[in-house]
C-alpha atoms as a PDB file:
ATOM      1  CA  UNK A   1      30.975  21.151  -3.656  1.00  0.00           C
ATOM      2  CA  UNK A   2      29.588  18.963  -6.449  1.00  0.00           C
ATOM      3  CA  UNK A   3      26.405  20.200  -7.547  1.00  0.00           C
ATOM      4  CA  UNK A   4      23.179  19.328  -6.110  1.00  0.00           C
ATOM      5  CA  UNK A   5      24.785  18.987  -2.849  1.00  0.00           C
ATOM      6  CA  UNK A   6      24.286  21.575  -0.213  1.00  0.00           C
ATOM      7  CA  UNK A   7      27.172  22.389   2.319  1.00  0.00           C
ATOM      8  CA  UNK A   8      24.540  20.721   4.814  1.00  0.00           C
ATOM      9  CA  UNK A   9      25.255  17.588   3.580  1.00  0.00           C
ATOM     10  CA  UNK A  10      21.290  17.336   2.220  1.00  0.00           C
ATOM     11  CA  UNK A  11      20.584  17.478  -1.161  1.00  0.00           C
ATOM     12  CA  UNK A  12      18.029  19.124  -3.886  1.00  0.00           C
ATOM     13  CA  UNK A  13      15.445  15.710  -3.288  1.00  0.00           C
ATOM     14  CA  UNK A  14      15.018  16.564   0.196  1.00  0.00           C
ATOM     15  CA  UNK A  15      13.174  13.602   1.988  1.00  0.00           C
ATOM     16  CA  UNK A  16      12.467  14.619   5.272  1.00  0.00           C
ATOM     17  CA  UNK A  17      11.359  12.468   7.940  1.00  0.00           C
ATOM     18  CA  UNK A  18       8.502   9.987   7.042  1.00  0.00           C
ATOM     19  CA  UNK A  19       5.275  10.885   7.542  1.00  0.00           C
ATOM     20  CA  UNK A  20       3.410   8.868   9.950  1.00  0.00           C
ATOM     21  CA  UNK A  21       0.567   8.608   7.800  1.00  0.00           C
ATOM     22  CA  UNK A  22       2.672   6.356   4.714  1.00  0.00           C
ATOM     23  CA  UNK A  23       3.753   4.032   8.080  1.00  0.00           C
ATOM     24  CA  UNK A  24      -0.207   3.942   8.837  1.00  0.00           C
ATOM     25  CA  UNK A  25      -0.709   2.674   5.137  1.00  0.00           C
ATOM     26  CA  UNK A  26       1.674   0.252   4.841  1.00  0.00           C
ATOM     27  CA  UNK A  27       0.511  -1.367   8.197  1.00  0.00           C
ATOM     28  CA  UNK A  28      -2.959  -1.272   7.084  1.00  0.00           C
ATOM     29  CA  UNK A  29      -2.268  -2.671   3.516  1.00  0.00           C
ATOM     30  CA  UNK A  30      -0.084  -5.329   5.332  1.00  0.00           C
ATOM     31  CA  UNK A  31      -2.868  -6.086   7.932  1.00  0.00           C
ATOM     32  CA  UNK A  32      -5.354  -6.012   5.489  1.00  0.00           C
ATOM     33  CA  UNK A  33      -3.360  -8.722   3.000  1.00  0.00           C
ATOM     34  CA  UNK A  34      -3.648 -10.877   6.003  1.00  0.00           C
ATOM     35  CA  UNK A  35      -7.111 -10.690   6.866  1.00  0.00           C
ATOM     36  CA  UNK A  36      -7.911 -11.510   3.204  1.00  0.00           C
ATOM     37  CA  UNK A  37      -8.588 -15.185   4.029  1.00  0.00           C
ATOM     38  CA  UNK A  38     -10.484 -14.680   6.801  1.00  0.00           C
ATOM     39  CA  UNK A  39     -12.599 -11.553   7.419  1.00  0.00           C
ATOM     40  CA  UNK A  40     -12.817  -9.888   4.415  1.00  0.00           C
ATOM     41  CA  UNK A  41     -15.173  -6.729   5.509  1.00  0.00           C
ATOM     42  CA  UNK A  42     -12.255  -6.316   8.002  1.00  0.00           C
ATOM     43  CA  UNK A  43     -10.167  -6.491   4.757  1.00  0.00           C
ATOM     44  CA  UNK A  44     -11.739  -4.393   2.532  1.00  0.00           C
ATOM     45  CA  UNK A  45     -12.130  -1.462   5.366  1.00  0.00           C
ATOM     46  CA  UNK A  46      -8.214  -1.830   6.078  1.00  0.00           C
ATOM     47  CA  UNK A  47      -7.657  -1.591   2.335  1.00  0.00           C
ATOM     48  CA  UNK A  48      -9.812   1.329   1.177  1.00  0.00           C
ATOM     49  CA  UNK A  49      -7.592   3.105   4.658  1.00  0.00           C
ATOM     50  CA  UNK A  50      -4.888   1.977   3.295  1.00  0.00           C
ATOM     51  CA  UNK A  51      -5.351   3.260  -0.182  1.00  0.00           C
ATOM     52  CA  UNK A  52      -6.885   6.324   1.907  1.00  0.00           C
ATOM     53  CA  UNK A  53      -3.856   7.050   3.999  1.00  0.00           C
ATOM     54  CA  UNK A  54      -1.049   6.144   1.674  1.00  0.00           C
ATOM     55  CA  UNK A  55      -2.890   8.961  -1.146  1.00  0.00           C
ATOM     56  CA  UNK A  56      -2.454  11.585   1.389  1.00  0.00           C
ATOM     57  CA  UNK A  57       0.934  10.761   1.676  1.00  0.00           C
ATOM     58  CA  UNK A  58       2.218  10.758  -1.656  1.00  0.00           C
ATOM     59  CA  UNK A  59       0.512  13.911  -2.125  1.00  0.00           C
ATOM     60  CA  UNK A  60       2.021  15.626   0.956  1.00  0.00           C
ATOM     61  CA  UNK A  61       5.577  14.302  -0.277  1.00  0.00           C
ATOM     62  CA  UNK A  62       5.407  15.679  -3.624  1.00  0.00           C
ATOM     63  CA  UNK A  63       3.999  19.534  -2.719  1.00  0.00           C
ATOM     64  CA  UNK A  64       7.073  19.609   0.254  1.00  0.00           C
ATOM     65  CA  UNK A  65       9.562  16.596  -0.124  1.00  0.00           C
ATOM     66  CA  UNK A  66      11.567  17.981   2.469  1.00  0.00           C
ATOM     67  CA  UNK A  67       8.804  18.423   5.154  1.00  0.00           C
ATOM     68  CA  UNK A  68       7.334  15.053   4.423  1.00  0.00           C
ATOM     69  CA  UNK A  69       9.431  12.127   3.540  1.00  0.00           C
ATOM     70  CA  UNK A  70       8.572   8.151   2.563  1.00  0.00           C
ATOM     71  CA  UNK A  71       7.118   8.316  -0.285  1.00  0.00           C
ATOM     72  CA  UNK A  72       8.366   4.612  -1.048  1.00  0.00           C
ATOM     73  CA  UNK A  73       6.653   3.641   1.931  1.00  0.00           C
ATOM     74  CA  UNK A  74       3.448   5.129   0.991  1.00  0.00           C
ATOM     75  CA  UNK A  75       3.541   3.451  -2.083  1.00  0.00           C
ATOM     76  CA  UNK A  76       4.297  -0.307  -1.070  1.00  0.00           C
ATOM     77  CA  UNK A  77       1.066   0.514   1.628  1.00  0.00           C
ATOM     78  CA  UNK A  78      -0.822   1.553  -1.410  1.00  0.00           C
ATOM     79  CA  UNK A  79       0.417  -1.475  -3.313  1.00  0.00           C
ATOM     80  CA  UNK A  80      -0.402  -4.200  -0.372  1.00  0.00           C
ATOM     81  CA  UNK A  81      -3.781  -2.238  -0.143  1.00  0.00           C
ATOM     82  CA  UNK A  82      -4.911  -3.195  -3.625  1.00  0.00           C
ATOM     83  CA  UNK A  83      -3.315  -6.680  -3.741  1.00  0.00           C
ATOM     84  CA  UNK A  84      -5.621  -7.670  -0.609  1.00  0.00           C
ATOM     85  CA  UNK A  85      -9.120  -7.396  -2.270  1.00  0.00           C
ATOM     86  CA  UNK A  86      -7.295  -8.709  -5.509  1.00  0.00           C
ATOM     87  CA  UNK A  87      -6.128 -11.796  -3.763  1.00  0.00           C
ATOM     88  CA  UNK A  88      -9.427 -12.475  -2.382  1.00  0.00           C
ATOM     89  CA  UNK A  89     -11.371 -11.945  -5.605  1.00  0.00           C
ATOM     90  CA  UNK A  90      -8.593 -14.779  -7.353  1.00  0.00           C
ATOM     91  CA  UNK A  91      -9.329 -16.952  -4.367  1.00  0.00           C
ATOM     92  CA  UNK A  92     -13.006 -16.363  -4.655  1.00  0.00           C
ATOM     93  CA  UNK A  93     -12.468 -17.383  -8.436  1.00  0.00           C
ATOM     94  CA  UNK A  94     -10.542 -20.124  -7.967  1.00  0.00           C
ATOM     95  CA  UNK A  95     -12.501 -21.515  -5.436  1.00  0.00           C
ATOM     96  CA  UNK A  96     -15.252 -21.154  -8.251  1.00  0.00           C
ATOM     97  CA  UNK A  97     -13.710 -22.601 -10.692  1.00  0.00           C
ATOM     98  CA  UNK A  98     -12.778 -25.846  -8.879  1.00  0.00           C
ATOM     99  CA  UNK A  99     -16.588 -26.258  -7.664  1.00  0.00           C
ATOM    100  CA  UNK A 100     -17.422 -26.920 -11.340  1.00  0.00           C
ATOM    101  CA  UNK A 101     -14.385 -29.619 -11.822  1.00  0.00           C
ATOM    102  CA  UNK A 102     -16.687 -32.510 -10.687  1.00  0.00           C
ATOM    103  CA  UNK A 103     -19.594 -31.691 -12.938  1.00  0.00           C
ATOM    104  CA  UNK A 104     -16.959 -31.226 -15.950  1.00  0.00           C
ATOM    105  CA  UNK A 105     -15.048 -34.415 -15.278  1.00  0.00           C
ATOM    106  CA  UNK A 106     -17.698 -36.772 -13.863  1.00  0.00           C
END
């Protein structure tokens, strides 16, 4: 056998199943990044659940990798749960920004 594989078939990484908990964060992250235009308290409770759920994760994956898998799951939920208050601050910027075009370029 070459090393770092075990007659199993597995290997030293492990990566068991994925938790269910990453899954929950990535749907809430994704949810959330789509309520960002329209109901932002929605939003910003999806995303701090998100961020929430998708911590516990990535901490369960790295104390027993083989127990609890999908870490790279947890992350992108962590990831889409911070870009949906970020996209709605730009907007909310943006939107600012062009309410003081008219007064700029009379």
């Amino acid at each position: 056998m070459p090393p770092g594989i075990e007659p199993d078939g597995g290997d030293d990484g492990g990566g068991g199943p994925t938790d269910p908990l990453a899954w929950v964060s990535l749907a809430l992250g994704a949810i959330g990044l789509a309520t960002a235009f329209c109901c932002w308290p929605l939003m910003f409770a999806l995303a701090l659940g998100g961020i929430i759920t998708g911590s516990i994760a990535l901490v369960q994956s790295r104390s027993d990798p083989r127990r609890h898998g999908g870490r790279g799951v947890a992350i992108i939920g962590i990831v889409l749960s911070i870009l949906a208050p970020l996209s709605y601050v730009l907007l909310v910027v943006l939107f600012g920004v062009l309410s003081f075009l008219p007064a700029l370029f009379p």
